[in-house]
PDB file of N, CA and C in Angstrom:
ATOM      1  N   UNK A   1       0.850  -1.182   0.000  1.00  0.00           N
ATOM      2  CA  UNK A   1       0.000   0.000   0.000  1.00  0.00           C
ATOM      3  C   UNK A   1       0.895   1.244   0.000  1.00  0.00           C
ATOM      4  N   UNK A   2       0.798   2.038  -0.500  1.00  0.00           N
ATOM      5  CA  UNK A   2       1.517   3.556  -0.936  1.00  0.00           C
ATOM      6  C   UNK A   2       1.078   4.601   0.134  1.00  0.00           C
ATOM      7  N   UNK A   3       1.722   5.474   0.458  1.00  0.00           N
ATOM      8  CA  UNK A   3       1.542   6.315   1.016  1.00  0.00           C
ATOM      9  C   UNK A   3       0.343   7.216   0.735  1.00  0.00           C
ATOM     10  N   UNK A   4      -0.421   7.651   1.783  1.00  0.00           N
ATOM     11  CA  UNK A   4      -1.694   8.506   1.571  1.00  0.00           C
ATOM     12  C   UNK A   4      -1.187   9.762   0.858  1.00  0.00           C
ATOM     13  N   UNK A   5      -2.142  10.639   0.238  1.00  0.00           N
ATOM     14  CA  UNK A   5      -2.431  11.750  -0.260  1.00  0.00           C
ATOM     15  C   UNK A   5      -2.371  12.958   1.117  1.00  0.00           C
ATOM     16  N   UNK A   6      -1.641  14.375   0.564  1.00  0.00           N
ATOM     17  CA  UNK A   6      -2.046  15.289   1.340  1.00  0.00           C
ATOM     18  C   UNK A   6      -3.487  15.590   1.550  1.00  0.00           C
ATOM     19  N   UNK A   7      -3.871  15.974   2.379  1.00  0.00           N
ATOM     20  CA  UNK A   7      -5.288  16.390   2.907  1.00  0.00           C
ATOM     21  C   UNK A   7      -5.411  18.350   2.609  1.00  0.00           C
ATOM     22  N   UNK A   8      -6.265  18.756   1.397  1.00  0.00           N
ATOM     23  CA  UNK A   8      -6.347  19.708   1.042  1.00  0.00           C
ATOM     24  C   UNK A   8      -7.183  21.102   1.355  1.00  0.00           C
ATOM     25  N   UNK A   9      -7.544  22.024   1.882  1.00  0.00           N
ATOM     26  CA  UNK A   9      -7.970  22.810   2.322  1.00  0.00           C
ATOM     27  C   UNK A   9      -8.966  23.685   1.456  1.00  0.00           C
ATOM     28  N   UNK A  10      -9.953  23.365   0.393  1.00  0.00           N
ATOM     29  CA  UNK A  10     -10.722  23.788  -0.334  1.00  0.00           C
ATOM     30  C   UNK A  10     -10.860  25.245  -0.184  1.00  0.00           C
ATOM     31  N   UNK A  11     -11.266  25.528   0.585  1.00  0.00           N
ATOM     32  CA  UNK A  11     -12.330  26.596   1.407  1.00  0.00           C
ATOM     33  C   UNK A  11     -12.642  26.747   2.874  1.00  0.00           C
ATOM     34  N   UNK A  12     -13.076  27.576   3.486  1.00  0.00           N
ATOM     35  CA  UNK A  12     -12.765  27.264   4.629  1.00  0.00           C
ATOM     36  C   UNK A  12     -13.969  26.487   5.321  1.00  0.00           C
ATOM     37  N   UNK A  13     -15.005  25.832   4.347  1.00  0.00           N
ATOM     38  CA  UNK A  13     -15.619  24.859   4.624  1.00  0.00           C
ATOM     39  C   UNK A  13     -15.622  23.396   4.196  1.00  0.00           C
ATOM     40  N   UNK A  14     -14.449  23.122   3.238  1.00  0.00           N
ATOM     41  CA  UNK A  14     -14.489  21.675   2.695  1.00  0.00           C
ATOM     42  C   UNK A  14     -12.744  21.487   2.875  1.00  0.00           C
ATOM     43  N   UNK A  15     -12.707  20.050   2.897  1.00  0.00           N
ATOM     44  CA  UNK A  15     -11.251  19.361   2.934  1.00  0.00           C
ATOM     45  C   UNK A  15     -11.201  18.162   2.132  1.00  0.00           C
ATOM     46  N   UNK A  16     -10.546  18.400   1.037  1.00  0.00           N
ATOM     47  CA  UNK A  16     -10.664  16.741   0.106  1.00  0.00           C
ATOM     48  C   UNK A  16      -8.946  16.336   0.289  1.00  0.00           C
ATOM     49  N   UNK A  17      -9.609  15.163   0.389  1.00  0.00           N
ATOM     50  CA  UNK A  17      -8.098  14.503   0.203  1.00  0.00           C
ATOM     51  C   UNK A  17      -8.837  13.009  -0.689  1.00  0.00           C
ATOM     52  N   UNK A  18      -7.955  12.931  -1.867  1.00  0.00           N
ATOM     53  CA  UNK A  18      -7.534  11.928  -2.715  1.00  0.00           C
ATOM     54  C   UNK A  18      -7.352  11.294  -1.914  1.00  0.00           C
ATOM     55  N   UNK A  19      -8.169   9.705  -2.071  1.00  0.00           N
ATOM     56  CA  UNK A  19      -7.932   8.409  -1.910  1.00  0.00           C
ATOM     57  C   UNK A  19      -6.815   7.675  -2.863  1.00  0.00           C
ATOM     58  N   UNK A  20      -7.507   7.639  -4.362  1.00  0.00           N
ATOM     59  CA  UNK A  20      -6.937   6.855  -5.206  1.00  0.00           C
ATOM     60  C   UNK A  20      -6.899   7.425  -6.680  1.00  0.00           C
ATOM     61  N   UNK A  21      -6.183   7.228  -7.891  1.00  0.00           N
ATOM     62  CA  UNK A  21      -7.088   7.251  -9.162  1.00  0.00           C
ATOM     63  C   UNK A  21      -5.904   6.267 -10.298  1.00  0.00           C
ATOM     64  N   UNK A  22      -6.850   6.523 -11.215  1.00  0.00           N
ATOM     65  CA  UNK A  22      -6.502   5.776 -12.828  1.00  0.00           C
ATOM     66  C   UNK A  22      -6.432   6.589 -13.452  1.00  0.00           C
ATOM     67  N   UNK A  23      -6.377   6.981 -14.739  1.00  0.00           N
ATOM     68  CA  UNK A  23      -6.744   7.315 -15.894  1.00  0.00           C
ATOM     69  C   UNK A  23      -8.031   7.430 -15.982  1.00  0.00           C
ATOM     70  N   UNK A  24      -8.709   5.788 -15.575  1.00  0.00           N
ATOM     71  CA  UNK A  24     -10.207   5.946 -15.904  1.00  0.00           C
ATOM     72  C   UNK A  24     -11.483   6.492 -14.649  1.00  0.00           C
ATOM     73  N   UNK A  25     -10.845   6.546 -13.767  1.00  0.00           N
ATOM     74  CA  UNK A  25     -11.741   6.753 -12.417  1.00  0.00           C
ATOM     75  C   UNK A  25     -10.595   6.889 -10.951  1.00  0.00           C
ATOM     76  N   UNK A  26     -11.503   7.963  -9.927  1.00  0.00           N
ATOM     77  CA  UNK A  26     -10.325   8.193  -9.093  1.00  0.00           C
ATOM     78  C   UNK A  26     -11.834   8.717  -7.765  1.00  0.00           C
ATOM     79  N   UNK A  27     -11.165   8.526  -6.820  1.00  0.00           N
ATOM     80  CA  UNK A  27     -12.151   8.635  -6.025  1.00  0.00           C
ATOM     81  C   UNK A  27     -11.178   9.416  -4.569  1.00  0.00           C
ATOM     82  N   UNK A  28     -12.427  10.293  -3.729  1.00  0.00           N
ATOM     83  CA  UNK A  28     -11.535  11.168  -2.792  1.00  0.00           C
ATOM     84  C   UNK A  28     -12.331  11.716  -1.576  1.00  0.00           C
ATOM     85  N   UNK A  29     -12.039  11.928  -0.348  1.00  0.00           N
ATOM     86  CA  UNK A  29     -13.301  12.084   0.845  1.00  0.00           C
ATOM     87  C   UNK A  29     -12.750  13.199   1.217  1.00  0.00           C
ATOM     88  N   UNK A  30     -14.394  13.863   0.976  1.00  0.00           N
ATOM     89  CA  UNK A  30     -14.330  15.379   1.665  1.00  0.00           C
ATOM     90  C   UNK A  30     -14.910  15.992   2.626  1.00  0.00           C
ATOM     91  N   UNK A  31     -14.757  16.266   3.721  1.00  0.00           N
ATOM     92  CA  UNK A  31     -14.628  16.598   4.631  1.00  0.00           C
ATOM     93  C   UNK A  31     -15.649  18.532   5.004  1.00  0.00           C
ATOM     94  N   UNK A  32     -16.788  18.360   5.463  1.00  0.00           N
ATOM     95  CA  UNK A  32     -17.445  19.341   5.578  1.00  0.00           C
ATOM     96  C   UNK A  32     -17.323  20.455   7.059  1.00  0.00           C
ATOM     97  N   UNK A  33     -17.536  21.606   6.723  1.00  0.00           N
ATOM     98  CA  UNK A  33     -17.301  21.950   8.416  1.00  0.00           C
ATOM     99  C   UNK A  33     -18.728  23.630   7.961  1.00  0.00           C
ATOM    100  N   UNK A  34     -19.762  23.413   7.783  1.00  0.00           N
ATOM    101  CA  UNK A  34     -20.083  24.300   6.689  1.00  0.00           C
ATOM    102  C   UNK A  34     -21.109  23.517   5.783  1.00  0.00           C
ATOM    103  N   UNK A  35     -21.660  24.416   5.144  1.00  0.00           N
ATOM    104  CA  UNK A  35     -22.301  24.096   3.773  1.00  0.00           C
ATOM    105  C   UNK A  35     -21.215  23.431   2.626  1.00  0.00           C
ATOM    106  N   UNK A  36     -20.540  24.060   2.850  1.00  0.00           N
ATOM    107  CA  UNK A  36     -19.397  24.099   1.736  1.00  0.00           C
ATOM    108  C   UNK A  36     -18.958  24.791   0.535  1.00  0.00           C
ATOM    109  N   UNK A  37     -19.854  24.512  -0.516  1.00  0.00           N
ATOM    110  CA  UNK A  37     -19.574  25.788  -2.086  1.00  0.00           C
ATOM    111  C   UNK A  37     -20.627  26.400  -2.698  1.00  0.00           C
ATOM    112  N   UNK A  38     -20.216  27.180  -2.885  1.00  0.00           N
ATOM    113  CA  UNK A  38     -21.639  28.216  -3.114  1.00  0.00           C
ATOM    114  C   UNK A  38     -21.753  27.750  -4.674  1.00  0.00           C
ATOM    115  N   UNK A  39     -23.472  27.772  -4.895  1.00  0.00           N
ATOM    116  CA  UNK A  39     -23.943  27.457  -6.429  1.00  0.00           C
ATOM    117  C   UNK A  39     -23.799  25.762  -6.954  1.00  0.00           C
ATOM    118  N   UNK A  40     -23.745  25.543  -8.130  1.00  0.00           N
ATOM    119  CA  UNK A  40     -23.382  24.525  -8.708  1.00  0.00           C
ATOM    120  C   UNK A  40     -22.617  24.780  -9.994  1.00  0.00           C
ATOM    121  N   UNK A  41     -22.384  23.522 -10.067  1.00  0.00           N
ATOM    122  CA  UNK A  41     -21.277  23.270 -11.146  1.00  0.00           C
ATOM    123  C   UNK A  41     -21.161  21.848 -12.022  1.00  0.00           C
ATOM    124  N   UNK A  42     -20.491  22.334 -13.191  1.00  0.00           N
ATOM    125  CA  UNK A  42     -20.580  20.641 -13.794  1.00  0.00           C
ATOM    126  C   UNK A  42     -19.357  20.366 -14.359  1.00  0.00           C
ATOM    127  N   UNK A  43     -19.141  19.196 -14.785  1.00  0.00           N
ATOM    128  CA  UNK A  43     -18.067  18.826 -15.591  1.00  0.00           C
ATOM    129  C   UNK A  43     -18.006  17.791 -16.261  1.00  0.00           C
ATOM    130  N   UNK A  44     -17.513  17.421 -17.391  1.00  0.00           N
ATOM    131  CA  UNK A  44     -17.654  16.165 -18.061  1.00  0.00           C
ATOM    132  C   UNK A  44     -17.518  14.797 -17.292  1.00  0.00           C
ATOM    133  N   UNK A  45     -17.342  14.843 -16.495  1.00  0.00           N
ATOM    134  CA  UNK A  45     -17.030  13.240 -15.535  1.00  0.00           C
ATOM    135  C   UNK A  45     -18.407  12.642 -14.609  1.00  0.00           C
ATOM    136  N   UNK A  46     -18.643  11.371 -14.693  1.00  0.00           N
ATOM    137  CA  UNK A  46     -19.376  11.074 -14.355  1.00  0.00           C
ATOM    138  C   UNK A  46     -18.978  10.973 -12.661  1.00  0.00           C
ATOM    139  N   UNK A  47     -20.236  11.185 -11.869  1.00  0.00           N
ATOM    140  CA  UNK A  47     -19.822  11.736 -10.493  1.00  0.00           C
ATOM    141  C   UNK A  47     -20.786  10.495  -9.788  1.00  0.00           C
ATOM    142  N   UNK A  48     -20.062  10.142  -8.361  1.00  0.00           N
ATOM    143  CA  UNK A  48     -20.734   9.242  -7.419  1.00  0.00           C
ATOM    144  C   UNK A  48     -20.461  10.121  -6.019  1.00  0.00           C
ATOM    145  N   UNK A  49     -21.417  10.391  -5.209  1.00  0.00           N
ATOM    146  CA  UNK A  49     -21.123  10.732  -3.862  1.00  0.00           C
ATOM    147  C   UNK A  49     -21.839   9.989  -3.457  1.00  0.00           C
ATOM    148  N   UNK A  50     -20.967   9.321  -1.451  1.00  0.00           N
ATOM    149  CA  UNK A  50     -21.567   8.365  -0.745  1.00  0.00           C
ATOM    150  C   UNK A  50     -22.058   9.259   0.270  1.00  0.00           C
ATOM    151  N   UNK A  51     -22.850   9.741   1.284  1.00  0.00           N
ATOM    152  CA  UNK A  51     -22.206  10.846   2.092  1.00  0.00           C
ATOM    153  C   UNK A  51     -22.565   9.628   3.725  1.00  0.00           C
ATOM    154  N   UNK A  52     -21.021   9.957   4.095  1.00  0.00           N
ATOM    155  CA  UNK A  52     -20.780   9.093   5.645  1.00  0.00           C
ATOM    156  C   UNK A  52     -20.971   9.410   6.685  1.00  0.00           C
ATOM    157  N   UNK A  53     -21.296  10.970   6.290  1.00  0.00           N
ATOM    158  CA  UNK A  53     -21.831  11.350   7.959  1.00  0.00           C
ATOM    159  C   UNK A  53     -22.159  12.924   7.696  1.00  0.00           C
ATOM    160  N   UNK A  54     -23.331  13.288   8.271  1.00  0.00           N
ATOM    161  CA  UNK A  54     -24.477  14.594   8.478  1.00  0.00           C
ATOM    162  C   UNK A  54     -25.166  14.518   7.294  1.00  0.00           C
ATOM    163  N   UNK A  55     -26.015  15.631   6.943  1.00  0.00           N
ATOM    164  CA  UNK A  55     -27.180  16.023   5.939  1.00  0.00           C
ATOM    165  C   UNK A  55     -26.975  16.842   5.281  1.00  0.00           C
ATOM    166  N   UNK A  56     -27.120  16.386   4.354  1.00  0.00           N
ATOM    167  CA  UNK A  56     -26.912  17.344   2.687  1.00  0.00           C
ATOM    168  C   UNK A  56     -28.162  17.520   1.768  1.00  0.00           C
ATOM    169  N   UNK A  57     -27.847  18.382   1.007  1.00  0.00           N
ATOM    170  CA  UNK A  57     -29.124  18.614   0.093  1.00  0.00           C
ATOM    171  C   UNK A  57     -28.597  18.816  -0.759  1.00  0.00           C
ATOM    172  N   UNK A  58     -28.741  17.298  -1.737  1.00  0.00           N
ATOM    173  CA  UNK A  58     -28.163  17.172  -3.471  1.00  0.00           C
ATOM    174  C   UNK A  58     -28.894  18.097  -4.565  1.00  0.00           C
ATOM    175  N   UNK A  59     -28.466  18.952  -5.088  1.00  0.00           N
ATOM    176  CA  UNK A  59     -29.130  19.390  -6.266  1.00  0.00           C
ATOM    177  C   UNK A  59     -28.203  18.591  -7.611  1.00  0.00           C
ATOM    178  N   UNK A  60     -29.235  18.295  -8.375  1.00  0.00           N
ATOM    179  CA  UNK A  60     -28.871  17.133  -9.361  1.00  0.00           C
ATOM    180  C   UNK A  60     -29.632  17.554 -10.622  1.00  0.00           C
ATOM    181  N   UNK A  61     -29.270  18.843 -11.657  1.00  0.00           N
ATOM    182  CA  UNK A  61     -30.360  18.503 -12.446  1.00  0.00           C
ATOM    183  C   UNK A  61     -31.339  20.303 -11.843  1.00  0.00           C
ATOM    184  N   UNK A  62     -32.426  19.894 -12.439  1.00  0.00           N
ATOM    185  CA  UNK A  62     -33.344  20.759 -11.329  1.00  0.00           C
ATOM    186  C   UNK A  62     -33.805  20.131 -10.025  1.00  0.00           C
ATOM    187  N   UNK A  63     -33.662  18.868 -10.104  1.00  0.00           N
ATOM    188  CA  UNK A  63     -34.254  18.385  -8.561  1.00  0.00           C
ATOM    189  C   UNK A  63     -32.895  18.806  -7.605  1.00  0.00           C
ATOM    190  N   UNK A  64     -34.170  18.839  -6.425  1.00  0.00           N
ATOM    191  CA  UNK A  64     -33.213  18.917  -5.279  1.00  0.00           C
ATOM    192  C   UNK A  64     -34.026  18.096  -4.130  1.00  0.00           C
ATOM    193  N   UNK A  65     -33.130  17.276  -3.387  1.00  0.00           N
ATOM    194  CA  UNK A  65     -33.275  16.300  -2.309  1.00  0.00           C
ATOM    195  C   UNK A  65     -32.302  16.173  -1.031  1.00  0.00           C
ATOM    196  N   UNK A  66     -33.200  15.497   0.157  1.00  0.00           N
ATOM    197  CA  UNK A  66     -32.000  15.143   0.974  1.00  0.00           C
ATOM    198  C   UNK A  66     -31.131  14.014   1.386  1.00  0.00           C
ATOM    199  N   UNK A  67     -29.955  14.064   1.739  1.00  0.00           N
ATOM    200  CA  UNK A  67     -29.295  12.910   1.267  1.00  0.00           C
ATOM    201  C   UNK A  67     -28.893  12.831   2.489  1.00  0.00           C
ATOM    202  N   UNK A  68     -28.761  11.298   3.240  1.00  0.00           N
ATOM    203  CA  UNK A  68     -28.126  10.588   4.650  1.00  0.00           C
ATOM    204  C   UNK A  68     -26.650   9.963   4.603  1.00  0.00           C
ATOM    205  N   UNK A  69     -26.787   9.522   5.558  1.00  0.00           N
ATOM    206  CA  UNK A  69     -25.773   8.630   5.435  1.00  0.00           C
ATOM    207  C   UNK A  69     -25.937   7.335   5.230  1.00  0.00           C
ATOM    208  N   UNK A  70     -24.591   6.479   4.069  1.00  0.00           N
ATOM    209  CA  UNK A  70     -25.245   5.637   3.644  1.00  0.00           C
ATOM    210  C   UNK A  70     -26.240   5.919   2.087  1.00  0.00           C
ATOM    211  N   UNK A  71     -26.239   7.376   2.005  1.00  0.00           N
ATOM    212  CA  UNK A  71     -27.266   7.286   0.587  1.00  0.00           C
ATOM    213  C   UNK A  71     -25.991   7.768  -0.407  1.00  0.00           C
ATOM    214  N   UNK A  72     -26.752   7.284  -1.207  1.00  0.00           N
ATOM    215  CA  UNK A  72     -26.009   7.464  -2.686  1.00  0.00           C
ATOM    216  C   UNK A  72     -26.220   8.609  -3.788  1.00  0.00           C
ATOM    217  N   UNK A  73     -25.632   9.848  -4.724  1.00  0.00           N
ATOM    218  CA  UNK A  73     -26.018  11.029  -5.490  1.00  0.00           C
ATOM    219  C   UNK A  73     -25.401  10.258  -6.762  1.00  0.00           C
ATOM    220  N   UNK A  74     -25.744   9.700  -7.784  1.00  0.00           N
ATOM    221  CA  UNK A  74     -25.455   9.254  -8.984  1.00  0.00           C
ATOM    222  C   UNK A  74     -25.870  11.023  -9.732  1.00  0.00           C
ATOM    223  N   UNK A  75     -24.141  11.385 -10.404  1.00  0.00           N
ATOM    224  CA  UNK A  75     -24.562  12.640 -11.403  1.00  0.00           C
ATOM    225  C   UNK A  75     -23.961  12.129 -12.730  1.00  0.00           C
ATOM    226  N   UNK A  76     -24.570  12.738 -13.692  1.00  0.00           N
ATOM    227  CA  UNK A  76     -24.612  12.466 -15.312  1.00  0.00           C
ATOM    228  C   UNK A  76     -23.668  13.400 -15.429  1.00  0.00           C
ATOM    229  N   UNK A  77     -22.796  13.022 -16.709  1.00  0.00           N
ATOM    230  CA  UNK A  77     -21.637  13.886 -17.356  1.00  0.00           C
ATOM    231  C   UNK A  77     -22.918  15.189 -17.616  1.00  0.00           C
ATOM    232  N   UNK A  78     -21.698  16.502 -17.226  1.00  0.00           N
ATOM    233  CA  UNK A  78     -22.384  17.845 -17.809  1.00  0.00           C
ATOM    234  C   UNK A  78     -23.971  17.917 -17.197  1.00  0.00           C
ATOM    235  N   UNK A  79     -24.073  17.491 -16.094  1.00  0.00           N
ATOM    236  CA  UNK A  79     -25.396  17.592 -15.383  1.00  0.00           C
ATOM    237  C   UNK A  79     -24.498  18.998 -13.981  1.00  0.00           C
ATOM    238  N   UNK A  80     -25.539  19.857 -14.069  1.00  0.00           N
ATOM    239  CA  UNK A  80     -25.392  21.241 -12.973  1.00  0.00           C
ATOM    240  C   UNK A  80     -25.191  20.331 -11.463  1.00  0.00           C
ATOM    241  N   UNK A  81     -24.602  20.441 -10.537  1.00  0.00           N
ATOM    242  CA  UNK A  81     -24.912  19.679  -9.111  1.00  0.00           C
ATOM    243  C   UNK A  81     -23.800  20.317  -8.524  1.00  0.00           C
ATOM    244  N   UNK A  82     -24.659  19.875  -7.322  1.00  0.00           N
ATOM    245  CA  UNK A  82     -23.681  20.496  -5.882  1.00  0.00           C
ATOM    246  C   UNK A  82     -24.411  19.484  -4.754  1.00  0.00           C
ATOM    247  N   UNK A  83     -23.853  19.642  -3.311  1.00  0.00           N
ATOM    248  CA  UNK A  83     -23.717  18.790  -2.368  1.00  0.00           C
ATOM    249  C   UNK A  83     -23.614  20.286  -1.048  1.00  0.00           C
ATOM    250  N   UNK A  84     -24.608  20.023  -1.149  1.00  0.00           N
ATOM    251  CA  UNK A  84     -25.038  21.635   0.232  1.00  0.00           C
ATOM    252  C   UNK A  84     -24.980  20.714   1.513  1.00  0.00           C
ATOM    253  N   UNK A  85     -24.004  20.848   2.402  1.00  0.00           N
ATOM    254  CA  UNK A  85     -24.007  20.416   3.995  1.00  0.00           C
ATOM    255  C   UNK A  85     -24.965  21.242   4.565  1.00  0.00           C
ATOM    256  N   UNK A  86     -26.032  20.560   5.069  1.00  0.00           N
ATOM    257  CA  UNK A  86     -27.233  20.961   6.333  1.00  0.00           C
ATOM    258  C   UNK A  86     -26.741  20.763   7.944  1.00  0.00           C
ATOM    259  N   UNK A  87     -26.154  20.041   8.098  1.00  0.00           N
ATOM    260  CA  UNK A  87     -25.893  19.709   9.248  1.00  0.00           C
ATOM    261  C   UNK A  87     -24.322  20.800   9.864  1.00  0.00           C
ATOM    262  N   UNK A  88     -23.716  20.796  10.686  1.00  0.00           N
ATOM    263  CA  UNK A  88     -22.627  21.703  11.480  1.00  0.00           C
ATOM    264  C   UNK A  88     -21.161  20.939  10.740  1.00  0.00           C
ATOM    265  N   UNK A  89     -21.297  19.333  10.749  1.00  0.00           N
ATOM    266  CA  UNK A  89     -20.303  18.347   9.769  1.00  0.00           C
ATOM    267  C   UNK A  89     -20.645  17.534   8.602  1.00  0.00           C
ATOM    268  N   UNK A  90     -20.061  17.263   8.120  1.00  0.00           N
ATOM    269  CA  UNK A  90     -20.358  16.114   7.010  1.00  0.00           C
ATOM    270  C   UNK A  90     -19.055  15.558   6.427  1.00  0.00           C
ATOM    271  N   UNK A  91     -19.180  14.730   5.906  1.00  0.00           N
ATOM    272  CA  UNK A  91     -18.438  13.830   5.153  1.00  0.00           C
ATOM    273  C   UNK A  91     -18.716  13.119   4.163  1.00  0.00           C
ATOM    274  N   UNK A  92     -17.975  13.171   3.137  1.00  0.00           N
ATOM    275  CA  UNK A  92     -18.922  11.800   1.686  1.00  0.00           C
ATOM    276  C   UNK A  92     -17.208  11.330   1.211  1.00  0.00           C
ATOM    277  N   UNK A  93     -17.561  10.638   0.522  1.00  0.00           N
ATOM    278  CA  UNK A  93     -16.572  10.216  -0.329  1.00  0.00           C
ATOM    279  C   UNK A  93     -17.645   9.968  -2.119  1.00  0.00           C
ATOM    280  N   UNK A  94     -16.378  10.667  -2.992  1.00  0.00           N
ATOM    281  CA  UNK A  94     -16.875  10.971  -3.995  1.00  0.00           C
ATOM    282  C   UNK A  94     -15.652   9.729  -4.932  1.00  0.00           C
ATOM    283  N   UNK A  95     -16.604   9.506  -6.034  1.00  0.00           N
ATOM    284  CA  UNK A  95     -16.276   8.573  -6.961  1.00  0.00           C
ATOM    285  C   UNK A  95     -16.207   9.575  -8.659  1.00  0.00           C
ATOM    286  N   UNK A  96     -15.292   9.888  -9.349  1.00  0.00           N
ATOM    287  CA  UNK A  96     -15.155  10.192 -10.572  1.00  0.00           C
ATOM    288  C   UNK A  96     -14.542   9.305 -11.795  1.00  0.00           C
ATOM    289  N   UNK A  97     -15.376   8.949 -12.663  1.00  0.00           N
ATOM    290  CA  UNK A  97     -14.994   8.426 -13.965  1.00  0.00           C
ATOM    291  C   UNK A  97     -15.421   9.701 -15.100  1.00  0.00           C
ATOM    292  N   UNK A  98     -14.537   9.658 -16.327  1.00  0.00           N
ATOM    293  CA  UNK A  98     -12.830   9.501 -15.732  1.00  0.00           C
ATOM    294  C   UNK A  98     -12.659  10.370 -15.145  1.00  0.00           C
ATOM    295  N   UNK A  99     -11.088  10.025 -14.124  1.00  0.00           N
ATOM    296  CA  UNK A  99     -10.571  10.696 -13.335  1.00  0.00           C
ATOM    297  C   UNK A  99     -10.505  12.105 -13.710  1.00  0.00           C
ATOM    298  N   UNK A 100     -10.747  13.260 -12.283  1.00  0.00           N
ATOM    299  CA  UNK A 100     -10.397  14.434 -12.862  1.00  0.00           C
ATOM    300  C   UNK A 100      -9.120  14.824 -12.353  1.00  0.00           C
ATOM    301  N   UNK A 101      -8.726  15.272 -14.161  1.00  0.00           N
ATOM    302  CA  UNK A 101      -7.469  16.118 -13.959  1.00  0.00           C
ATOM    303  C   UNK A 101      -6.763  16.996 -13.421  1.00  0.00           C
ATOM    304  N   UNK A 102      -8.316  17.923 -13.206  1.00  0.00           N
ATOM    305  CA  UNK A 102      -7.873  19.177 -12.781  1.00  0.00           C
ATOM    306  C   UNK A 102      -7.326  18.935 -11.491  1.00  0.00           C
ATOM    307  N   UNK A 103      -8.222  17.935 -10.004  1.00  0.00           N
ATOM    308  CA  UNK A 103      -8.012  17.577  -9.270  1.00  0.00           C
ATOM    309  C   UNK A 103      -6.524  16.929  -8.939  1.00  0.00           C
ATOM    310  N   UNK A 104      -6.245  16.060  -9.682  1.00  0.00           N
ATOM    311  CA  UNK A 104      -4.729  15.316 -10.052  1.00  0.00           C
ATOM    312  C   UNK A 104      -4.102  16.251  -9.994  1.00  0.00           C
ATOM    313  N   UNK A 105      -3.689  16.904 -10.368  1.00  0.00           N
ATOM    314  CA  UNK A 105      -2.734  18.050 -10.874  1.00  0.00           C
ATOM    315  C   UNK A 105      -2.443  19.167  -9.823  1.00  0.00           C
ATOM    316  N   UNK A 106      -3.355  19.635  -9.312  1.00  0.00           N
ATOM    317  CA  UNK A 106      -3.510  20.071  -8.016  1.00  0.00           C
ATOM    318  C   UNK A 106      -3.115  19.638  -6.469  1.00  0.00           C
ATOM    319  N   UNK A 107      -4.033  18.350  -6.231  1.00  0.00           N
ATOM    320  CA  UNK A 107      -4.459  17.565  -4.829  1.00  0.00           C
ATOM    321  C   UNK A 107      -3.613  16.124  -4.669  1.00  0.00           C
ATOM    322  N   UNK A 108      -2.409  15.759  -5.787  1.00  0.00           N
ATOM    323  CA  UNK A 108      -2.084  14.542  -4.990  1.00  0.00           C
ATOM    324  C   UNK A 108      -0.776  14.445  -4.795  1.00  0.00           C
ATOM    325  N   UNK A 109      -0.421  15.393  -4.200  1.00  0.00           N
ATOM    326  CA  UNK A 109       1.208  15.446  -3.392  1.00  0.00           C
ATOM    327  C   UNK A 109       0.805  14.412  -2.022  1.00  0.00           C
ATOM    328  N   UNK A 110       1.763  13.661  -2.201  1.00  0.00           N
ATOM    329  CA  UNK A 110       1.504  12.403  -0.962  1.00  0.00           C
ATOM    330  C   UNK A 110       2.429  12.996   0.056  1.00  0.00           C
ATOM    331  N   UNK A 111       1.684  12.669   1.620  1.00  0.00           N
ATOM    332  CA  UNK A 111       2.095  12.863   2.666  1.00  0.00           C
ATOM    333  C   UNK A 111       3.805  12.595   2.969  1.00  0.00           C
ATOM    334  N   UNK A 112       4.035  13.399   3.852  1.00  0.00           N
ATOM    335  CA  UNK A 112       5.928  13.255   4.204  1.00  0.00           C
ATOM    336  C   UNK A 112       5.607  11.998   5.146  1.00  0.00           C
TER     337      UNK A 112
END
């Protein structure tokens, strides 16, 4: 097993740190203290969030719902979405095929 990923400082409400990735898919747990990011956003990659702990409200699309722990946000390439923390914490771990670059390139300097 390889050494973990630095743990990254988004905003001063989110913390992602890279788990893993490929080429084809890469996955990474982020860490809420906050709502987290204002608006939504999209990108060509197909998106999975698990969320492991507090309450969120997925906007996916025009719908919007609430999501537990234990529930699952399946997003479509180039679909609008965001992941609004309701609760004081949260946590998910997010799944991307394919991997994003932008993220790579940025977020995976591995720990000293």
């Amino acid at each position: 097993m390889s050494k973990p990923f630095k743990k990254y400082k988004l905003n001063d409400n989110v913390t992602l740190q890279v788990l893993s990735y490929t080429e084809e898919m890469m996955t990474a747990q982020l860490w809420f203290n906050g709502k987290g990011f204002d608006g939504t956003h999209h990108h060509s990659n197909q998106e999975v969030n698990v969320v492991v702990a507090g309450e969120f409200e997925a906007t996916n699309g025009n719908g919007k719902h609430k999501v537990y722990p234990g529930q699952v946000v399946v997003v479509s390439s180039d679909s609008e979405h965001n992941m609004e923390c309701l609760s004081p914490t949260g946590a998910m771990v997010t799944c991307w095929t394919p991997a994003r670059k932008d993220i790579i390139e940025k977020y995976t300097e591995l720990e000293d």
